[in-house]
N, C-alpha and C. Protein backbone atom coordinates (compact mmCIF):
# COMPACT_ATOMS: atom_id res chain seq x y z
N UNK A 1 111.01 135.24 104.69
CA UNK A 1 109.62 135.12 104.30
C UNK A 1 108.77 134.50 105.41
N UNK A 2 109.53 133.58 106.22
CA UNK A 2 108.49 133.18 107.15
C UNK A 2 107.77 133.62 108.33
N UNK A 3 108.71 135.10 108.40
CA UNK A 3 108.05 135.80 109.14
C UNK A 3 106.82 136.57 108.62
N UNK A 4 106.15 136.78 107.45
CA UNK A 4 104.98 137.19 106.93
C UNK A 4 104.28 136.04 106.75
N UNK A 5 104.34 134.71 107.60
CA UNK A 5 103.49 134.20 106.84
C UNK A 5 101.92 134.41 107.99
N UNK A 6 102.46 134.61 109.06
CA UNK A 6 100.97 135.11 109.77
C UNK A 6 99.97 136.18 109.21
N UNK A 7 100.83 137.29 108.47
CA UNK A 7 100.37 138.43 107.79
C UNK A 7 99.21 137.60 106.84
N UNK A 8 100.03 136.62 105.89
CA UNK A 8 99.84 136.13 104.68
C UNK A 8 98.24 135.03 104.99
N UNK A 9 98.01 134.74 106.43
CA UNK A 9 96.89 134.44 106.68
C UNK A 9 95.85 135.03 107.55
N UNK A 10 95.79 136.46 106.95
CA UNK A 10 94.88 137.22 107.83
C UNK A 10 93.82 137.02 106.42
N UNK A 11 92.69 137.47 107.41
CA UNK A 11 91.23 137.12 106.56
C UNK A 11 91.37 138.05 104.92
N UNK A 12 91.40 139.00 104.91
CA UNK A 12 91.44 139.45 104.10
C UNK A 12 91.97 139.26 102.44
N UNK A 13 92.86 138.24 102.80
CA UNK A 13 93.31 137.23 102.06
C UNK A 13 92.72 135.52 101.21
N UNK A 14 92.12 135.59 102.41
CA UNK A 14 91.60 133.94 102.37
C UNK A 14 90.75 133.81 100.75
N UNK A 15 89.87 134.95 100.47
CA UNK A 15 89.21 134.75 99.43
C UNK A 15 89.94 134.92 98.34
N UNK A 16 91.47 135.63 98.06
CA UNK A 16 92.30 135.68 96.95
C UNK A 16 92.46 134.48 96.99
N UNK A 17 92.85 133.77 97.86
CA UNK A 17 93.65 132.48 97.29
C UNK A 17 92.61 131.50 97.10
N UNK A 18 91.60 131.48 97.31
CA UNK A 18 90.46 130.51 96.96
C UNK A 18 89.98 131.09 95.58
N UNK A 19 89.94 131.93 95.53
CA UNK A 19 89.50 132.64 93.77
C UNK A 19 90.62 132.82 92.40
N UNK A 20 91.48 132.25 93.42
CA UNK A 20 92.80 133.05 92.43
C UNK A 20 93.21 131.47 91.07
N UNK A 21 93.67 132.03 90.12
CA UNK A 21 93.91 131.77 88.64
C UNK A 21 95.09 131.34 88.83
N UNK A 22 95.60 131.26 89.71
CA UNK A 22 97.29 130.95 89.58
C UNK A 22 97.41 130.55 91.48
N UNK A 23 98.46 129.75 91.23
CA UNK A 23 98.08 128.98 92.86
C UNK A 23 99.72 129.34 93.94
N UNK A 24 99.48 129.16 94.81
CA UNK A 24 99.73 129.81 95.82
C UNK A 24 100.54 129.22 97.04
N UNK A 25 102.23 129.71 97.26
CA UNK A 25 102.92 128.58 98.01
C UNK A 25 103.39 129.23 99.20
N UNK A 26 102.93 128.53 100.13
CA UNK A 26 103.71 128.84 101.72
C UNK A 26 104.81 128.14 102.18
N UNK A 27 105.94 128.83 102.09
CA UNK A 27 106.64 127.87 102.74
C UNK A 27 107.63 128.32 104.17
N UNK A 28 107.77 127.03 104.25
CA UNK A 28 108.26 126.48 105.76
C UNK A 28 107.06 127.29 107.02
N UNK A 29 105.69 127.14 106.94
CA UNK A 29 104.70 127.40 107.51
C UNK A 29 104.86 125.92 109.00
N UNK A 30 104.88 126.56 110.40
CA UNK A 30 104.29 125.27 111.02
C UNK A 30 102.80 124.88 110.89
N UNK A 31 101.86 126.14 110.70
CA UNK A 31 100.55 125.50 110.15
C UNK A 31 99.95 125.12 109.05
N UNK A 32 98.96 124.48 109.12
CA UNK A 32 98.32 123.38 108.03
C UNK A 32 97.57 124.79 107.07
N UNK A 33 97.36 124.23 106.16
CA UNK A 33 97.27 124.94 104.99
C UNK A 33 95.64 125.99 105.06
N UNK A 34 95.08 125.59 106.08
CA UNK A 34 93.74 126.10 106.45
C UNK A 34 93.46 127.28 106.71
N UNK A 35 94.77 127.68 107.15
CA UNK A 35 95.39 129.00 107.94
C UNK A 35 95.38 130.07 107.00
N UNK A 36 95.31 129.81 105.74
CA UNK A 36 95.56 130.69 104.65
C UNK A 36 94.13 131.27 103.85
N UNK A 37 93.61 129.82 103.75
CA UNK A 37 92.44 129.43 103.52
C UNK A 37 91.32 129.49 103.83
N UNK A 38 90.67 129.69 105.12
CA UNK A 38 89.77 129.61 105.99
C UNK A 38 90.04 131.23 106.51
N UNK A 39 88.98 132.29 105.92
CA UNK A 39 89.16 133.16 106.67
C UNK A 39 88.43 133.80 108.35
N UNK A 40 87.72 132.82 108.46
CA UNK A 40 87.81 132.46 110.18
C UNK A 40 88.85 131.93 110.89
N UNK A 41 90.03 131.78 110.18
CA UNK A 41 90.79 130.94 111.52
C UNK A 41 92.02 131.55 111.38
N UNK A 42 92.78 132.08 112.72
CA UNK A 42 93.36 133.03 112.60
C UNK A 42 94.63 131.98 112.73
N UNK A 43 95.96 132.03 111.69
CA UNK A 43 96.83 131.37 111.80
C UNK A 43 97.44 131.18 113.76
N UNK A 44 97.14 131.91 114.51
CA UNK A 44 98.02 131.84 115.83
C UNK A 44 96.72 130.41 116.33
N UNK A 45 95.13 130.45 115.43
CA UNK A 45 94.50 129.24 116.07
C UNK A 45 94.30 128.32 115.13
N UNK A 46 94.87 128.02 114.05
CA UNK A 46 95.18 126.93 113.08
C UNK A 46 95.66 125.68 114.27
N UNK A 47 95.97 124.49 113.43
CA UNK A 47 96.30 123.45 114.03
C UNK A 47 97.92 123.69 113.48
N UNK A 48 98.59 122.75 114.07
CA UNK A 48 100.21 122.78 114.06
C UNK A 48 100.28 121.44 112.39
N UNK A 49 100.90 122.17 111.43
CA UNK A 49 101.52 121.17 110.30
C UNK A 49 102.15 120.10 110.92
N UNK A 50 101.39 118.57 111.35
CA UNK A 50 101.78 117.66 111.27
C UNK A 50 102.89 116.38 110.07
N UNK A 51 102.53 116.97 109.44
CA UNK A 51 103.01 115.97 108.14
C UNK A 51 104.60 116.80 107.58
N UNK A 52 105.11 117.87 108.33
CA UNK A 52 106.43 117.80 108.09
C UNK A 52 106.29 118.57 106.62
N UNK A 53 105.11 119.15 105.97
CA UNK A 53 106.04 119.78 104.30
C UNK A 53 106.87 120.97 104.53
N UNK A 54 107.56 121.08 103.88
CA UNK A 54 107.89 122.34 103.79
C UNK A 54 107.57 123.81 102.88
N UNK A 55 106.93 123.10 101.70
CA UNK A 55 106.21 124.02 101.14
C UNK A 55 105.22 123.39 100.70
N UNK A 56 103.81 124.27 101.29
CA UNK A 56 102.57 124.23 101.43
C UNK A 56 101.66 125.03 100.25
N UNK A 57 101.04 124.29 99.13
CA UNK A 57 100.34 125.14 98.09
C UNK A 57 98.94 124.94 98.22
N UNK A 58 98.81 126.06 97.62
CA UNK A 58 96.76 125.66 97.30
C UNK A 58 96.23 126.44 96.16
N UNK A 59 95.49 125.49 95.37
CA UNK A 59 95.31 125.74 94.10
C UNK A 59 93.96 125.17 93.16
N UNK A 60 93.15 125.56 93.45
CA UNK A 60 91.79 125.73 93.20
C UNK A 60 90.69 124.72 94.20
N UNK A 61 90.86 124.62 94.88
CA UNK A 61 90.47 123.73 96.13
C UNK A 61 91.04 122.56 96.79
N UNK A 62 92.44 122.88 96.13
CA UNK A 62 93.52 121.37 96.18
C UNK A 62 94.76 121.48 97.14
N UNK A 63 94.60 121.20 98.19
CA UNK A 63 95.75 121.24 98.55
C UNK A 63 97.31 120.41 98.13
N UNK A 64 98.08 120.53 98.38
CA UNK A 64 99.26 119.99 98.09
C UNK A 64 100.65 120.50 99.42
N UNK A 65 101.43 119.24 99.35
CA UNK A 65 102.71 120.08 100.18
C UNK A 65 103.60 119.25 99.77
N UNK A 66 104.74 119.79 99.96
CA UNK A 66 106.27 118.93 99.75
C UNK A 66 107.36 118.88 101.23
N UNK A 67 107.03 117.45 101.65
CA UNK A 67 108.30 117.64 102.37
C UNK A 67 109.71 117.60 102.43
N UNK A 68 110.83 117.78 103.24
CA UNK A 68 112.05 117.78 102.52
C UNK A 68 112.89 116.05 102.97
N UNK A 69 113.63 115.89 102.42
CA UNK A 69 113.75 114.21 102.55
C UNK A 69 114.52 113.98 103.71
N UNK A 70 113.89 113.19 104.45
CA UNK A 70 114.04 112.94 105.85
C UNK A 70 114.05 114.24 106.61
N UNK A 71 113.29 114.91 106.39
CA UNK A 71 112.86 116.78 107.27
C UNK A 71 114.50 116.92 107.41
N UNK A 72 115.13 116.67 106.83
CA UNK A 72 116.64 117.53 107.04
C UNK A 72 116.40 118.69 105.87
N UNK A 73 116.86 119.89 106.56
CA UNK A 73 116.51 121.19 106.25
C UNK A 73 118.02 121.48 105.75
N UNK A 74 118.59 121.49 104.74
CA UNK A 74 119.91 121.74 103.92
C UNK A 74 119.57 122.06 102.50
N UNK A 75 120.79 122.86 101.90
CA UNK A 75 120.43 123.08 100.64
C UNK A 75 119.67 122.07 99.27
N UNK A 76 120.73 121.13 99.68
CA UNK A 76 120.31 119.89 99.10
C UNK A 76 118.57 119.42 98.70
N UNK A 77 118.22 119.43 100.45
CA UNK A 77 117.02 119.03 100.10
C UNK A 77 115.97 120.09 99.90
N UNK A 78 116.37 121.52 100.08
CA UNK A 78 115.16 122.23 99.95
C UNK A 78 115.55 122.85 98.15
N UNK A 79 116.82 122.46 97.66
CA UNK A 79 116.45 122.21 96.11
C UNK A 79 114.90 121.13 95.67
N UNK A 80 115.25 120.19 95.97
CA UNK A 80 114.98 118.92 96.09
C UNK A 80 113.49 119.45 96.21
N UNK A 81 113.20 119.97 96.84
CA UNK A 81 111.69 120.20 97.18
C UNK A 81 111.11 120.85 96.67
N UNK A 82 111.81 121.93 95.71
CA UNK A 82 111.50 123.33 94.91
C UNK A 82 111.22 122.83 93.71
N UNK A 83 112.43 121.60 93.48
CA UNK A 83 112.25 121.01 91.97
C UNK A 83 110.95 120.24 91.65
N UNK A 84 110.43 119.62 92.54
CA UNK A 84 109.20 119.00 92.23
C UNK A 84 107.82 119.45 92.72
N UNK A 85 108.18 120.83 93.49
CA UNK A 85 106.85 121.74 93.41
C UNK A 85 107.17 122.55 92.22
N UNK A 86 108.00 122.73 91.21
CA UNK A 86 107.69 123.35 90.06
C UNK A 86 107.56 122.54 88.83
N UNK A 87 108.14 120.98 89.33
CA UNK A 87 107.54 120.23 88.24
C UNK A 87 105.77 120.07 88.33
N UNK A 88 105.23 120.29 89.14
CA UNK A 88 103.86 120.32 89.50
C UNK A 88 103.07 121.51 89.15
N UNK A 89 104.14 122.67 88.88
CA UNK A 89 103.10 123.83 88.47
C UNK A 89 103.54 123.84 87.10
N UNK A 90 104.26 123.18 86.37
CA UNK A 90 104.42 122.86 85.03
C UNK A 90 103.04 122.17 84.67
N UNK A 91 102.64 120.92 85.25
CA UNK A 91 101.73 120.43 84.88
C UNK A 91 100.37 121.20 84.87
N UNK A 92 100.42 122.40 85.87
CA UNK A 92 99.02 122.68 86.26
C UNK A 92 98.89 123.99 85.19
N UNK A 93 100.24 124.48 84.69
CA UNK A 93 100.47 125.24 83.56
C UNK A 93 99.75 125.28 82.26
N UNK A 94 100.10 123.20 82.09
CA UNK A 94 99.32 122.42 81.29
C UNK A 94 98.50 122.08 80.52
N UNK A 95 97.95 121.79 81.98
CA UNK A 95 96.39 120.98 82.07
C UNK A 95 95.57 121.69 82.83
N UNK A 96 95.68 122.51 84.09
CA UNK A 96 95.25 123.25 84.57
C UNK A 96 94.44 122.45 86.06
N UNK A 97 95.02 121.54 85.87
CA UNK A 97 94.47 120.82 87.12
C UNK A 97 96.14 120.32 87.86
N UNK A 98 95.61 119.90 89.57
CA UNK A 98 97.00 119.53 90.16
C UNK A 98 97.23 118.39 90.19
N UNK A 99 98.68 117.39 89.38
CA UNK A 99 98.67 116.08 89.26
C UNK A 99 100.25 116.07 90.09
N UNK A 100 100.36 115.05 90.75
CA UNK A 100 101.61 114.45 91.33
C UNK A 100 101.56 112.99 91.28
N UNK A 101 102.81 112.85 90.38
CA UNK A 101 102.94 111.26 89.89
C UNK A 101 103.81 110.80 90.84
């Protein structure tokens, strides 16, 4: 998948995921979530994902990301990371807004 994710931030896109009813996850992206978002900015001129998530959502003007624990990239932790980005779309299932306790 991470090879579509440049696809996945071409302009043509940018306004689904800002309009869209149901929210929207990139993962293992090196760029920041803008890239998806911003349909002026072409993911190759995004800024580089500083903060290490590994999966990157956006969901009605909210960003969110999950990183994996201590950026070690193993099964373990990219369970680990899946489990509490879907405890989060449980909530937004909900309530319809994005909460992380």
């Amino acid at each position: 998948m991470k090879e579509h994710l440049k696809e996945a931030a071409e302009k043509p896109y940018a306004d689904i995921y800002l309009q869209s009813s149901v929210p929207f996850v990139f993962v293992d992206s090196q760029k920041v979530y803008l890239a998806f978002v911003d349909g002026n900015l072409s993911y190759e001129h995004a800024h580089d994902m500083k903060s290490g998530d590994y999966l990157v959502g956006f969901y009605k003007d909210t960003y969110v990301g999950f990183g994996l624990y201590n950026n070690i990239k193993n099964e373990k932790t990219i369970q680990d990371c899946y489990s509490r980005l879907f405890t989060v779309l449980e909530r937004i299932k909900y309530t319809g807004k994005v909460e992380i306790r």
